[in-house]
Protein backbone atom coordinates (compact mmCIF):
# COMPACT_ATOMS: atom_id res chain seq x y z
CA UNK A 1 -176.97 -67.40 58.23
CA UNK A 2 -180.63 -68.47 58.96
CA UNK A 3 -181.81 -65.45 56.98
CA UNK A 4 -179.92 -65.89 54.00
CA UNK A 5 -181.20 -68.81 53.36
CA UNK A 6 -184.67 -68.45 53.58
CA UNK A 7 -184.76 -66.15 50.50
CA UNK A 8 -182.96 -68.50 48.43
CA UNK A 9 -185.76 -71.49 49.48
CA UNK A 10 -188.34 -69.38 48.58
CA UNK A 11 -187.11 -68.35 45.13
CA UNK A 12 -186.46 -72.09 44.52
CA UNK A 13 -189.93 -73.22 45.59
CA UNK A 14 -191.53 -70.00 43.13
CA UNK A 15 -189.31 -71.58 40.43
CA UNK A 16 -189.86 -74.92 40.72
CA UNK A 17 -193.95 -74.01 40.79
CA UNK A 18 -193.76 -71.72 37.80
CA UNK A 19 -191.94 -74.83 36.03
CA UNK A 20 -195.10 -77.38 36.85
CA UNK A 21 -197.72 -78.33 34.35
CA UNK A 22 -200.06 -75.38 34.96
CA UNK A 23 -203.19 -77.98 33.91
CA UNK A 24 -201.46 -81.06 35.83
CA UNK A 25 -202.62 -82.12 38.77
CA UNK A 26 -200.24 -84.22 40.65
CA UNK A 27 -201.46 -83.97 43.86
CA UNK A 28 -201.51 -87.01 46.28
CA UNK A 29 -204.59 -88.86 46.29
CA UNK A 30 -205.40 -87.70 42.98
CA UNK A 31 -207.62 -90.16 41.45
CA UNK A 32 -206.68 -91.72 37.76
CA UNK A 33 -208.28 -90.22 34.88
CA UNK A 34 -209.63 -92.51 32.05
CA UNK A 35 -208.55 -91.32 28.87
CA UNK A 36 -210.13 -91.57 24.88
CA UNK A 37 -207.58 -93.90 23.29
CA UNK A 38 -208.27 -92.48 20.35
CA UNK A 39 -207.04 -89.16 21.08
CA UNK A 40 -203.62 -87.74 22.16
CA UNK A 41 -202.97 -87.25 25.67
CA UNK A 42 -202.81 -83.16 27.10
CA UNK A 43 -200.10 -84.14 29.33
CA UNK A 44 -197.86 -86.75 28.30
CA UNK A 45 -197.14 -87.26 24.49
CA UNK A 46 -193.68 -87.75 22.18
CA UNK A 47 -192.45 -88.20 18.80
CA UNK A 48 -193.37 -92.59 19.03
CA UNK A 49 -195.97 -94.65 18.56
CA UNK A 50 -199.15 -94.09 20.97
CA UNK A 51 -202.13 -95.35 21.32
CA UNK A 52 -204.17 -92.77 18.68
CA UNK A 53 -201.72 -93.94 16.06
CA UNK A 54 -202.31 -97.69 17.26
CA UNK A 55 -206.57 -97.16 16.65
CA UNK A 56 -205.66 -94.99 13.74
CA UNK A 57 -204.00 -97.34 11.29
CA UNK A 58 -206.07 -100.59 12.36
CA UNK A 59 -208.93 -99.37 11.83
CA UNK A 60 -207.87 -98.18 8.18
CA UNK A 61 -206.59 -101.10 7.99
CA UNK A 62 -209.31 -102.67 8.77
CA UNK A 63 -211.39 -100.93 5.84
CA UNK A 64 -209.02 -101.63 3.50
CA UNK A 65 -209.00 -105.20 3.94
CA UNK A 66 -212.44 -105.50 4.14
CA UNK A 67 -213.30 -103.58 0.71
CA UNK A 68 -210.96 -105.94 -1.32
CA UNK A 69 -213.23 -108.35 -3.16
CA UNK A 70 -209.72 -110.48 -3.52
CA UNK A 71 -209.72 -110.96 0.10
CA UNK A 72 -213.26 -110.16 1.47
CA UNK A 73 -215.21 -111.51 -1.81
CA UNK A 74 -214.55 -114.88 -2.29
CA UNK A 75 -217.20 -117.43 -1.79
CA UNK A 76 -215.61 -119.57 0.10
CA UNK A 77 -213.98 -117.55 3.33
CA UNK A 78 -209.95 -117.79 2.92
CA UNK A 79 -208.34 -118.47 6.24
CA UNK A 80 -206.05 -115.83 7.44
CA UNK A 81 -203.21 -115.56 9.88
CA UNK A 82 -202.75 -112.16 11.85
CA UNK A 83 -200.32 -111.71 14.39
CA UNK A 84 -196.47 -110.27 14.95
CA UNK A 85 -194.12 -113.00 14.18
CA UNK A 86 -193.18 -111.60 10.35
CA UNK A 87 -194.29 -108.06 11.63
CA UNK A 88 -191.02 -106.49 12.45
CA UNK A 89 -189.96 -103.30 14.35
CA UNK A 90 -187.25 -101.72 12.28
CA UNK A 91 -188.10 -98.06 13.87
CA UNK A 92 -186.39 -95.81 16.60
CA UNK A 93 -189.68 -96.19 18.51
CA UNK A 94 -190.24 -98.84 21.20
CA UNK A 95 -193.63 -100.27 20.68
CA UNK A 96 -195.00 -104.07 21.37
CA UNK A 97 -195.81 -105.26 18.28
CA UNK A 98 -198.64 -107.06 19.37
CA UNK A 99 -201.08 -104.00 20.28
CA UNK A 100 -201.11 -103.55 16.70
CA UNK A 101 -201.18 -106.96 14.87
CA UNK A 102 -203.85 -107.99 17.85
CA UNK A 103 -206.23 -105.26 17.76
CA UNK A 104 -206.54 -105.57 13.56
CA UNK A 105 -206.91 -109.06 14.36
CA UNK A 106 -210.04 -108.43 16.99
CA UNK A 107 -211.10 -106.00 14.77
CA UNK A 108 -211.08 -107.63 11.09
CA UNK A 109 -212.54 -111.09 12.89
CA UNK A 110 -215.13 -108.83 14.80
CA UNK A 111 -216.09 -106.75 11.31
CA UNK A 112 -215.53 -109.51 9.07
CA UNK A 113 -218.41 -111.30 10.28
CA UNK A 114 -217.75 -114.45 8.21
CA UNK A 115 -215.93 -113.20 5.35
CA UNK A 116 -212.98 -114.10 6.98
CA UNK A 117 -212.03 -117.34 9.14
CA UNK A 118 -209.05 -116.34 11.54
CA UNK A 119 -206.31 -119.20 12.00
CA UNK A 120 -205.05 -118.81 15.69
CA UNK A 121 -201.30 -119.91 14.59
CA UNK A 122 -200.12 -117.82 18.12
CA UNK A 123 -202.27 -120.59 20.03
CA UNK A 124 -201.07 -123.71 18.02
CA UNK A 125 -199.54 -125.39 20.98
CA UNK A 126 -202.67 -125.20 23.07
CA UNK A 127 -204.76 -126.82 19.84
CA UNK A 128 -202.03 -129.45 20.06
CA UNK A 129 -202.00 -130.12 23.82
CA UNK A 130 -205.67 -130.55 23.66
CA UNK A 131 -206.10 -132.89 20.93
CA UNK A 132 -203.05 -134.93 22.29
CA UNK A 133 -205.38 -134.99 25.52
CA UNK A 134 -208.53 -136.21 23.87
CA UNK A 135 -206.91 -138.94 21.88
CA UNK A 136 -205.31 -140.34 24.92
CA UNK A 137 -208.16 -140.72 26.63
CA UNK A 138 -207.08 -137.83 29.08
CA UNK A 139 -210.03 -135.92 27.91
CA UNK A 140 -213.29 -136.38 26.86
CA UNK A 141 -213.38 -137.00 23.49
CA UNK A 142 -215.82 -134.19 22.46
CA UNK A 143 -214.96 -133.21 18.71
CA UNK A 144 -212.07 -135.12 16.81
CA UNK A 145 -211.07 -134.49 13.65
CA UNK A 146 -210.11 -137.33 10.89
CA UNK A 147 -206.31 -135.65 10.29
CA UNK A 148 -204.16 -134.90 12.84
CA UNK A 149 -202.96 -131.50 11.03
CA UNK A 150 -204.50 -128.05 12.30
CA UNK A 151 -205.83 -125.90 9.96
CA UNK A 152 -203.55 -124.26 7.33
CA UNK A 153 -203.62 -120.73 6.31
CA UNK A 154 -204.39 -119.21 2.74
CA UNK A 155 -202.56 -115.47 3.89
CA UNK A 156 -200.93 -114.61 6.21
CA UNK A 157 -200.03 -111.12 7.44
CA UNK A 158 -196.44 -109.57 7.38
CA UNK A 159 -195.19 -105.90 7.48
CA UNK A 160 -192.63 -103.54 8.65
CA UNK A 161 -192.02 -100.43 11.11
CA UNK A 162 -189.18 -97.94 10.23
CA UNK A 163 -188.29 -94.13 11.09
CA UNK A 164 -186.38 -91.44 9.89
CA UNK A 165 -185.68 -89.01 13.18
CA UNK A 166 -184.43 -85.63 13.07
CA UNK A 167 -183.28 -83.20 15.82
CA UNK A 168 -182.36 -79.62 15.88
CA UNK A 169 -179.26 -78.75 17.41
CA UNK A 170 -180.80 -74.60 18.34
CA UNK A 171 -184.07 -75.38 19.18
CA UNK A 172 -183.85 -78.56 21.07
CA UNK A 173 -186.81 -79.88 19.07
CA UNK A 174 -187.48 -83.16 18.14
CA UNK A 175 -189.16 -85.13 14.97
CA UNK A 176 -190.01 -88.27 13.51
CA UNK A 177 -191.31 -89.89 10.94
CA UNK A 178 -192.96 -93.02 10.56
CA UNK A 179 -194.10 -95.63 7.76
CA UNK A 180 -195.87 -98.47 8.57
CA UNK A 181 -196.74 -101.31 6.09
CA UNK A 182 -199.02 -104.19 6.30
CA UNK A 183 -199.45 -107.14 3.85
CA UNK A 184 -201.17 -110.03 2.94
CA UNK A 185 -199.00 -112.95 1.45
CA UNK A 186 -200.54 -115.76 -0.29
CA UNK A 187 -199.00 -118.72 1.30
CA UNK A 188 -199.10 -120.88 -1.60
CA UNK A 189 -197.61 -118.36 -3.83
CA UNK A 190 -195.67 -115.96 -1.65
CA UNK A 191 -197.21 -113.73 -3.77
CA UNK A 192 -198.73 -110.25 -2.02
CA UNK A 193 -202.13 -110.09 -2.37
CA UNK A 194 -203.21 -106.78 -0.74
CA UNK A 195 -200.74 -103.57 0.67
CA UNK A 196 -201.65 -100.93 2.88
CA UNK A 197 -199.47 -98.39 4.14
CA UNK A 198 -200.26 -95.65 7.55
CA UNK A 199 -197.62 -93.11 8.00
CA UNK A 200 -197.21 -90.05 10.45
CA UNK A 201 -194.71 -87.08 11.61
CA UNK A 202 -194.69 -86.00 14.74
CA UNK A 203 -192.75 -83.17 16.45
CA UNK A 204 -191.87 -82.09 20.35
CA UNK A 205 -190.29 -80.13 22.09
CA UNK A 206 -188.75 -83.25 24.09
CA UNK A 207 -189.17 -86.80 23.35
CA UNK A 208 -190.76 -88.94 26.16
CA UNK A 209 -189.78 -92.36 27.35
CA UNK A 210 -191.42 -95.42 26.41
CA UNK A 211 -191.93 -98.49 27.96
């Protein structure tokens, strides 16, 4: 009985090896690998939104923004709002919303270099704590402002994610499409004073899971 299963564990252990990653090495005590964000991973990619795509479109983004004399040109800098809260995920990709709106944000403030004047909206309750602090005498006065408002914003950003997926039945394989859209609303006017728009296909064999 011994002997008839030995053949069968060794044809199991030949398949299971010729299935592996031939350029994967997964062996214990394997030390991490840093990888260029930038670029897609050899090993482990899908059809959703990764980090290339996440560098890609901010930093066209970016150049967009920067080259409108509406936004960019004025001679006083407009104070802008960037970050998730009207930037919605309608797509069949999971993604956190905020590695994108933050990085353009980082980016733009870092680039800008005074063009712009970045209104930290996301951190309004720590303003607030603080000044509540230093006019009760909790804190050292330091600098206080006449008017109790914060600062208000001239645009703020807004966009959307969707998808369109597709899947073939034969060959197992996997695609989708993405649009992504990115705006700058006057917030006096609602009106939209700059568009930009980064879209991609992508195609696999199998899709991975994101988390």
């Amino acid at each position: 009985m011994i002997s008839k299963l030995i053949p069968a564990v060794m044809l199991g252990t030949a398949f299971l090896t010729g299935c592996a990653a031939p350029n994967l090495d997964n062996s214990a005590g394997r030390r991490v690998v840093y990888q260029d964000v930038s670029s897609p991973s050899a090993t482990v990619a899908g059809v959703g939104v990764e980090s290339q795509d996440v560098v890609s479109m901010t930093d066209k983004m970016v150049r967009d923004i920067l080259s409108n004399p509406q936004i960019a040109g004025r001679a006083t800098a407009p104070r802008v709002i960037v970050d998730s809260e009207y930037f919605s995920n309608d797509s069949s990709s999971r993604i956190n919303k905020n590695s994108i709106t933050d990085r353009l944000r980082v980016e733009l403030n870092r680039a800008s270099n005074g063009r712009l004047v970045f209104v930290a909206r996301h951190y309004g309750n720590m303003v607030e704590k603080e000044r509540e602090a230093k006019r009760s005498g909790q804190a050292d006065r330091g600098t206080i402002r006449s008017t109790k408002a914060q600062a208000g914003g001239d645009f703020r950003l807004g966009g959307r994610i969707t998808s369109m997926d597709a899947a073939s039945t034969s060959s197992g394989n996997v695609s989708r499409y993405h649009q992504i859209t990115f705006e700058l609303i006057d917030l006096e006017y609602g009106t939209i004073v700059w568009s930009g728009m980064y879209e991609f296909k992508k195609e696999a064999r199998d899709d991975i899971l994101y988390r």
